[in-house]
N, C-alpha and C. Protein backbone atom coordinates (compact mmCIF):
# COMPACT_ATOMS: atom_id res chain seq x y z
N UNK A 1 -96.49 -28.81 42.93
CA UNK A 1 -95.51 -28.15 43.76
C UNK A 1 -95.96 -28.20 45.22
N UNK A 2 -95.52 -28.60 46.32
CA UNK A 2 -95.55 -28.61 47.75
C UNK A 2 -94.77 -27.26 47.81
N UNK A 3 -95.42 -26.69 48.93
CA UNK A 3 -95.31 -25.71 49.92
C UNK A 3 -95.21 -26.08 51.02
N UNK A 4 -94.12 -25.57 51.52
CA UNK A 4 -93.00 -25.95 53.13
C UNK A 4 -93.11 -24.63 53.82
N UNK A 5 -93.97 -24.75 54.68
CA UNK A 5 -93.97 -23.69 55.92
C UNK A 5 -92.36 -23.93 56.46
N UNK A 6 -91.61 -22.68 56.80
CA UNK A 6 -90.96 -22.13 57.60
C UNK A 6 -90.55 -21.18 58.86
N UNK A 7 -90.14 -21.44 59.89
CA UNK A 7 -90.15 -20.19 60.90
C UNK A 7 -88.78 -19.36 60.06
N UNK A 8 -88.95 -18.01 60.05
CA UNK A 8 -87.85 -17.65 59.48
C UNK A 8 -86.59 -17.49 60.32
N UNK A 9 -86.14 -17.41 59.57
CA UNK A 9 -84.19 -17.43 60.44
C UNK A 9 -83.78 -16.17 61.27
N UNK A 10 -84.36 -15.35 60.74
CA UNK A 10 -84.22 -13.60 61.15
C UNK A 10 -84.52 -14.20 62.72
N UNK A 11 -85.71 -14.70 63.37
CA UNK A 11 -86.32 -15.54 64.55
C UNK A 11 -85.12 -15.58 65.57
N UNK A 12 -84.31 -16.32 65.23
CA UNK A 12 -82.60 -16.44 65.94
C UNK A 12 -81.88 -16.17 66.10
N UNK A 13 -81.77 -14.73 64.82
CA UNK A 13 -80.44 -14.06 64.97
C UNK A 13 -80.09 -12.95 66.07
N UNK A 14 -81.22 -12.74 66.68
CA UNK A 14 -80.73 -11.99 68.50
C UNK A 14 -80.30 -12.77 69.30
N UNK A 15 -80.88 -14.06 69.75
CA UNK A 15 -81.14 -14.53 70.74
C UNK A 15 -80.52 -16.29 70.92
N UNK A 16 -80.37 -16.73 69.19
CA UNK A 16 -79.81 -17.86 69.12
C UNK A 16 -78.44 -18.16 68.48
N UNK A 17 -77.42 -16.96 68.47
CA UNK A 17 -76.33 -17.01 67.76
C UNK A 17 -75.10 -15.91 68.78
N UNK A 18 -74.06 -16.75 68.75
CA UNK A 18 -73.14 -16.04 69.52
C UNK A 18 -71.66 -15.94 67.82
N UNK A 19 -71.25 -14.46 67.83
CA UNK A 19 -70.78 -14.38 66.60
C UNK A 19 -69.15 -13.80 67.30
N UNK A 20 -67.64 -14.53 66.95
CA UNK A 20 -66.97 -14.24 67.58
C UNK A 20 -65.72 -13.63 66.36
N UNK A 21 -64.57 -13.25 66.68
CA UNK A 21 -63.93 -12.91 65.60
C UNK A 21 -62.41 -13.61 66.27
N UNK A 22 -61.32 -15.11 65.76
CA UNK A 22 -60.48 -15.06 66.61
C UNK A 22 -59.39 -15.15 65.21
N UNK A 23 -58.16 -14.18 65.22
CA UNK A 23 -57.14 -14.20 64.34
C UNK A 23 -57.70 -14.35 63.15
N UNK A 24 -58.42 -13.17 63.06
CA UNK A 24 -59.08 -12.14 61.46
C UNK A 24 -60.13 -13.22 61.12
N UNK A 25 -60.60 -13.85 61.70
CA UNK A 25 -61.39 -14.80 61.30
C UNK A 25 -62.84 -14.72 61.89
N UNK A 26 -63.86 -15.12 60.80
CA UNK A 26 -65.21 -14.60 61.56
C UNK A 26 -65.60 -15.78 62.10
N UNK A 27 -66.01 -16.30 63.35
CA UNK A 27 -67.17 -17.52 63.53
C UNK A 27 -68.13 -17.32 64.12
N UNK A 28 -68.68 -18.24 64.13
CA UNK A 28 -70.61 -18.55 64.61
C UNK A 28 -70.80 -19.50 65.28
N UNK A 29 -71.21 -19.60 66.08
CA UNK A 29 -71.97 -20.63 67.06
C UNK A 29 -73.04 -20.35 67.80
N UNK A 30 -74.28 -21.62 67.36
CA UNK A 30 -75.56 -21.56 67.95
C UNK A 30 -75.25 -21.40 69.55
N UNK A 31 -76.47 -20.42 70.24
CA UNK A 31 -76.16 -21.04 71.32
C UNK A 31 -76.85 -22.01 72.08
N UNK A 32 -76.40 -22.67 73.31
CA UNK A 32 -76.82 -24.00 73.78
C UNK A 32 -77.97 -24.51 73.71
N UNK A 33 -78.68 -23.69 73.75
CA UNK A 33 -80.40 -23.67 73.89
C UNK A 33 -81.11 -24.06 72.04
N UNK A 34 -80.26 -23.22 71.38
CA UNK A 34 -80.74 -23.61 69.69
C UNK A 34 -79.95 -24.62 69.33
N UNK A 35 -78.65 -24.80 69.81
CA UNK A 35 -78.08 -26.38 69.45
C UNK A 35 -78.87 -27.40 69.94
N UNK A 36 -79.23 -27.44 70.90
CA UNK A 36 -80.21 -28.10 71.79
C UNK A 36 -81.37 -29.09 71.09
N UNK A 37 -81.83 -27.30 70.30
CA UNK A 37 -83.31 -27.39 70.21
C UNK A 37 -83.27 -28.13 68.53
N UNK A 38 -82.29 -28.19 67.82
CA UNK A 38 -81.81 -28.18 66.55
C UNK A 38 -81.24 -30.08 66.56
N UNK A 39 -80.86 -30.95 67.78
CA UNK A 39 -80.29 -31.32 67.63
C UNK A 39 -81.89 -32.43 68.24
N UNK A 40 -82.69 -31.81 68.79
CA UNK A 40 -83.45 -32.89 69.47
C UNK A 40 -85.00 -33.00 68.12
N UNK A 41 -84.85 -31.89 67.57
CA UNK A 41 -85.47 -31.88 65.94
C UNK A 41 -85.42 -32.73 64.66
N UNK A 42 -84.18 -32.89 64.79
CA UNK A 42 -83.23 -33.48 64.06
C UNK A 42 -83.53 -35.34 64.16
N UNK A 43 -83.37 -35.20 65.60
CA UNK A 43 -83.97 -36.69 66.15
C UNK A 43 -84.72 -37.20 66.26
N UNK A 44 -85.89 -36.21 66.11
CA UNK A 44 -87.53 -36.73 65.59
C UNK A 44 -87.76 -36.63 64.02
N UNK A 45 -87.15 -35.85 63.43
CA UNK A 45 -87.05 -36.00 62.38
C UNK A 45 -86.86 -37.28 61.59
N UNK A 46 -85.29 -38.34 62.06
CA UNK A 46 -85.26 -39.19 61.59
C UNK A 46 -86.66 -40.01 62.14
N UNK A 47 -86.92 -40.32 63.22
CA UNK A 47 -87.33 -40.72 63.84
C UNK A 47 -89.09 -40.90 63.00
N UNK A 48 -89.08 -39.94 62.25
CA UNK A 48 -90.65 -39.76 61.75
C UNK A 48 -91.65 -38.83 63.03
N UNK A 49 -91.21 -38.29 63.65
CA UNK A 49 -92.25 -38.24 64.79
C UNK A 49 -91.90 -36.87 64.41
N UNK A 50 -92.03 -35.88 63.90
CA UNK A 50 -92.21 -34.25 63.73
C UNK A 50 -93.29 -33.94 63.41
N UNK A 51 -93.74 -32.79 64.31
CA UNK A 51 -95.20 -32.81 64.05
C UNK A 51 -94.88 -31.25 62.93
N UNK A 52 -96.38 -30.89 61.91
CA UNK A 52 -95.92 -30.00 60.80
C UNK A 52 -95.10 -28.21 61.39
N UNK A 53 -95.37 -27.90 62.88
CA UNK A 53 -94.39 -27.10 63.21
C UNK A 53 -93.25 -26.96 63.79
N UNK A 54 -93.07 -28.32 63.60
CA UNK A 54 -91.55 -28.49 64.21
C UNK A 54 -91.00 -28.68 63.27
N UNK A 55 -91.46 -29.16 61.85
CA UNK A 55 -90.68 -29.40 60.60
C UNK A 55 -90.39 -27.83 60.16
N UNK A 56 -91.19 -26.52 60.36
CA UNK A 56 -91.00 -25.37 60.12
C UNK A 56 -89.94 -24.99 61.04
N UNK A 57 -89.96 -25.10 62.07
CA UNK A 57 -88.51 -24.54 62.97
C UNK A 57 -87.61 -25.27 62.83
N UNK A 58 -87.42 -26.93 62.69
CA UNK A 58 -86.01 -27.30 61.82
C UNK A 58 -85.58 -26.48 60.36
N UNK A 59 -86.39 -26.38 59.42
CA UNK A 59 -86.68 -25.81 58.20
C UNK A 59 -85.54 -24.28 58.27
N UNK A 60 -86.46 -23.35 59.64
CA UNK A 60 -85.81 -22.23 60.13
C UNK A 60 -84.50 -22.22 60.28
N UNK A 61 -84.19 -22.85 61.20
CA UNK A 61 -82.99 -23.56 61.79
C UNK A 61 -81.63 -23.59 60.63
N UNK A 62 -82.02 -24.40 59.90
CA UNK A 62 -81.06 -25.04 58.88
C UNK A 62 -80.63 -23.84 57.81
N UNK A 63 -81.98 -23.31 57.52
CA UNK A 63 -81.59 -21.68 56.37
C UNK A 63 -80.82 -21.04 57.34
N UNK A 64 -80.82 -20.88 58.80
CA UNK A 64 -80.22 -20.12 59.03
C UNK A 64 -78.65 -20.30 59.01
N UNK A 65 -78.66 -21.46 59.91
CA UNK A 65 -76.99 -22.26 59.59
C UNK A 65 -76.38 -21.68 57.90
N UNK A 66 -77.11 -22.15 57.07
CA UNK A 66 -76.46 -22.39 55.73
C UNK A 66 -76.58 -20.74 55.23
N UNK A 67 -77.58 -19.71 55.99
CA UNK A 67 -77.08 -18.15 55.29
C UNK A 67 -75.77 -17.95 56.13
N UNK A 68 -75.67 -18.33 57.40
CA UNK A 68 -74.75 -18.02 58.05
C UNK A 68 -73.17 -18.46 57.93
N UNK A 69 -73.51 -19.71 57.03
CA UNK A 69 -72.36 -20.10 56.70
C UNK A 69 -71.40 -19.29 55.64
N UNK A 70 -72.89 -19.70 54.33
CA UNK A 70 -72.47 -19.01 53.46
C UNK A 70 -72.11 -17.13 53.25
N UNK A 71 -72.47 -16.27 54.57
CA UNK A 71 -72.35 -15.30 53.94
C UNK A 71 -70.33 -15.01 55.06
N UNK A 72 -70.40 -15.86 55.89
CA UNK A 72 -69.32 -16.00 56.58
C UNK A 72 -68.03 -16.17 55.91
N UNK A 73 -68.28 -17.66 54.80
CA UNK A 73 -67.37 -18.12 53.99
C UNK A 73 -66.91 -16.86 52.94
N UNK A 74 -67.91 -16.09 52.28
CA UNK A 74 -67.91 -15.22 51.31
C UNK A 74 -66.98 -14.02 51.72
N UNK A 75 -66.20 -14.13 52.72
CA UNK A 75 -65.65 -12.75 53.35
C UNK A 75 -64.66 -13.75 53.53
């Protein structure tokens, strides 16, 4: 079994998420700085070039998207 360090998601939810409500509807959007930071991760990622704590803050990153999705969708 491998063990995957993570930054946790909780990490973002002050400071990297703008949460809006338009016609009864909930949305989410990173803001510029974690899209940013999510999108230039992403690119070293393919890339092979992530060093092992940047694979933990993509890691972060992505749980957070996908709790955020999923607890969004669920309502």
């Amino acid at each position: 079994m491998i063990t995957q360090m993570m930054v946790q998601p909780s990490f973002w939810v002050d400071s990297g998420i703008k949460l809006s409500k338009v016609r009864d509807i909930h949305l989410f959007k990173f803001t510029e700085e974690l899209q940013s930071r999510l999108e230039e991760l992403s690119e070293k990622k393919k890339a092979g070039l992530l060093t092992g704590e940047e694979d933990a803050e993509l890691a972060g990153i992505l749980e957070l998207f996908c709790f955020l999705w999923m607890r969004l969708y669920s309502h």
